[in-house]
PDB file of N, CA and C in Angstrom:
ATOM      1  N   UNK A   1     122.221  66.253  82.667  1.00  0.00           N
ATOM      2  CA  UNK A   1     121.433  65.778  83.814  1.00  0.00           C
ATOM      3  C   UNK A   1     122.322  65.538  85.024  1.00  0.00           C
ATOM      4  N   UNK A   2     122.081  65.508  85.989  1.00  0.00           N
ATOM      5  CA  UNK A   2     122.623  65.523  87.415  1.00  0.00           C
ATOM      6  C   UNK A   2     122.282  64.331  88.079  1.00  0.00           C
ATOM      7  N   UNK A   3     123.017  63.156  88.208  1.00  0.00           N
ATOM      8  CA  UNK A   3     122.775  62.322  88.732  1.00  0.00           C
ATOM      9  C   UNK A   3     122.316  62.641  90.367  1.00  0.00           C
ATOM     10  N   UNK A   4     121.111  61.992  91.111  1.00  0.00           N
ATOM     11  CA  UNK A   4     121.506  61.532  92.704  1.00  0.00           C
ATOM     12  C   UNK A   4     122.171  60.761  93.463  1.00  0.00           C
ATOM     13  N   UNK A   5     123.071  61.516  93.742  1.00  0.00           N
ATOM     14  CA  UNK A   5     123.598  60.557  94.849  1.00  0.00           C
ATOM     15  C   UNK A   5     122.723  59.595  95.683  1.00  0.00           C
ATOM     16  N   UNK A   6     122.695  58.807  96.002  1.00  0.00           N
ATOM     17  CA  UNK A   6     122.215  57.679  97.236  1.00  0.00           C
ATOM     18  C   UNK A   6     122.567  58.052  98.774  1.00  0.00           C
ATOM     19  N   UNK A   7     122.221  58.091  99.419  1.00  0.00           N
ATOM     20  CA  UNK A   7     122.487  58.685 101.236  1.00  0.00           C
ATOM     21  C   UNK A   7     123.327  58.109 101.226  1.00  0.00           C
ATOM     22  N   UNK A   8     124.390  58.841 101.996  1.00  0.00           N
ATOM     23  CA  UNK A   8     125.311  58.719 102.298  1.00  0.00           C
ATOM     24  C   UNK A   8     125.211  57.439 103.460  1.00  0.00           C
ATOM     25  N   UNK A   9     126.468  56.342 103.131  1.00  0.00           N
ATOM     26  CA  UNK A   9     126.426  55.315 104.377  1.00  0.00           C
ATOM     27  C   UNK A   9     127.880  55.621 104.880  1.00  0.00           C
ATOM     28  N   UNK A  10     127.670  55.600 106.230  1.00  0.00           N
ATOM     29  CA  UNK A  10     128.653  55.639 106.948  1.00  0.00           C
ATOM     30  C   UNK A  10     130.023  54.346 107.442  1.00  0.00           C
ATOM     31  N   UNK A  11     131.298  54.279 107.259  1.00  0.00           N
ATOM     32  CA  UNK A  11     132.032  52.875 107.172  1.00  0.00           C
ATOM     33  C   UNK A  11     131.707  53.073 108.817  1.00  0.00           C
ATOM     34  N   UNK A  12     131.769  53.453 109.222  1.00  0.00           N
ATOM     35  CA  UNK A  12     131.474  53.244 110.674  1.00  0.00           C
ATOM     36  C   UNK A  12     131.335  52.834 111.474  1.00  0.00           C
ATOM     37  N   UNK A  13     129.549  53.132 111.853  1.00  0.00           N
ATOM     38  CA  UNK A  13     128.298  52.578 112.316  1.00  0.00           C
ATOM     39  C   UNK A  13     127.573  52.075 111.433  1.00  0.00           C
ATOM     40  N   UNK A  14     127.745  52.075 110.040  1.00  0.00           N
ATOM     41  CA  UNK A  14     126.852  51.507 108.878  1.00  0.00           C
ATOM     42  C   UNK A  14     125.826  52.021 108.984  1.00  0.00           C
ATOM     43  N   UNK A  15     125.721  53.257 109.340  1.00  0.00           N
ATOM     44  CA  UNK A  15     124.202  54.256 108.903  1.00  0.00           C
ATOM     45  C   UNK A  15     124.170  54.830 107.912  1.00  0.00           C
ATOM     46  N   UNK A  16     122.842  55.066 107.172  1.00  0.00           N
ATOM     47  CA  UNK A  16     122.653  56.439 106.385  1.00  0.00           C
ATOM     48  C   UNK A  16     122.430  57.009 106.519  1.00  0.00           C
ATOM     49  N   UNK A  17     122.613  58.463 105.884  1.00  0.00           N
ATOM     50  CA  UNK A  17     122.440  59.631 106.028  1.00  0.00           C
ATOM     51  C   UNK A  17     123.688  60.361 106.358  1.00  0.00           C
ATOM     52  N   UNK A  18     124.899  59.816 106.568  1.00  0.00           N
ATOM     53  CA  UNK A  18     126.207  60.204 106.990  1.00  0.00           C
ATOM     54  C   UNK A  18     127.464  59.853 106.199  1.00  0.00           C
ATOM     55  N   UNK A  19     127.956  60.476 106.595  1.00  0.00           N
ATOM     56  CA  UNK A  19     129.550  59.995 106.001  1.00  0.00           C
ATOM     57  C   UNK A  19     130.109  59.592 106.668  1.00  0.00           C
ATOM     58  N   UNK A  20     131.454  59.314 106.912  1.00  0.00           N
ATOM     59  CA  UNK A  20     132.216  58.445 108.442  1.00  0.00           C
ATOM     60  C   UNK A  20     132.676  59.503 108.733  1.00  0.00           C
ATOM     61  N   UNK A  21     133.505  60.494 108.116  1.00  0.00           N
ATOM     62  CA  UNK A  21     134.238  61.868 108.619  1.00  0.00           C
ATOM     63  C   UNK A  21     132.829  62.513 109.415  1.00  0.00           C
ATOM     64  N   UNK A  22     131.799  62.644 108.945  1.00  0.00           N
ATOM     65  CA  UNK A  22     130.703  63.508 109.964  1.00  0.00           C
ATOM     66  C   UNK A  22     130.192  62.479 111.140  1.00  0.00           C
ATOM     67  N   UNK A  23     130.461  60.954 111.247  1.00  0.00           N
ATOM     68  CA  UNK A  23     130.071  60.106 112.079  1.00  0.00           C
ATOM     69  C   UNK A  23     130.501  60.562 113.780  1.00  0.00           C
ATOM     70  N   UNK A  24     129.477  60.667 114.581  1.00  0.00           N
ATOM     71  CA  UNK A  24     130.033  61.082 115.688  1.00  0.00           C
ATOM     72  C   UNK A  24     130.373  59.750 116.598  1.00  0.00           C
ATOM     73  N   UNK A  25     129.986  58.494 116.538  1.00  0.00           N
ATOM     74  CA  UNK A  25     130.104  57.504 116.958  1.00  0.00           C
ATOM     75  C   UNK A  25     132.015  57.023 116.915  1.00  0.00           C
ATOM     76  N   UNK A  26     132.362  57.012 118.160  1.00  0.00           N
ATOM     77  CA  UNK A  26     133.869  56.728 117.657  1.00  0.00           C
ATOM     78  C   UNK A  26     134.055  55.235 117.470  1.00  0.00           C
ATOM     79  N   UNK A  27     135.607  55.216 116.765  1.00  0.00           N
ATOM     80  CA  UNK A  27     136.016  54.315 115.555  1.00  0.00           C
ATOM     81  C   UNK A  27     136.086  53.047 116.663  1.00  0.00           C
ATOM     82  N   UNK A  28     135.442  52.364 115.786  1.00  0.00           N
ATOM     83  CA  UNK A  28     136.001  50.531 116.908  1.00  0.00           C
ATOM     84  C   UNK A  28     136.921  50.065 115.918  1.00  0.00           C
TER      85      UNK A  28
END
């Protein structure tokens, strides 16, 4: 069986749906 991953959260901006490497918001 193939687990799902969970959306991706971003360390970022703390969004989902992203990763921080694809985050276009720059780093504070």
């Amino acid at each position: 069986m193939i687990k799902v991953k969970p959306p991706f959260r971003c360390y970022n901006c703390n969004n989902l749906g992203h990763s921080s490497r694809e985050c276009r918001q720059p780093r504070s």
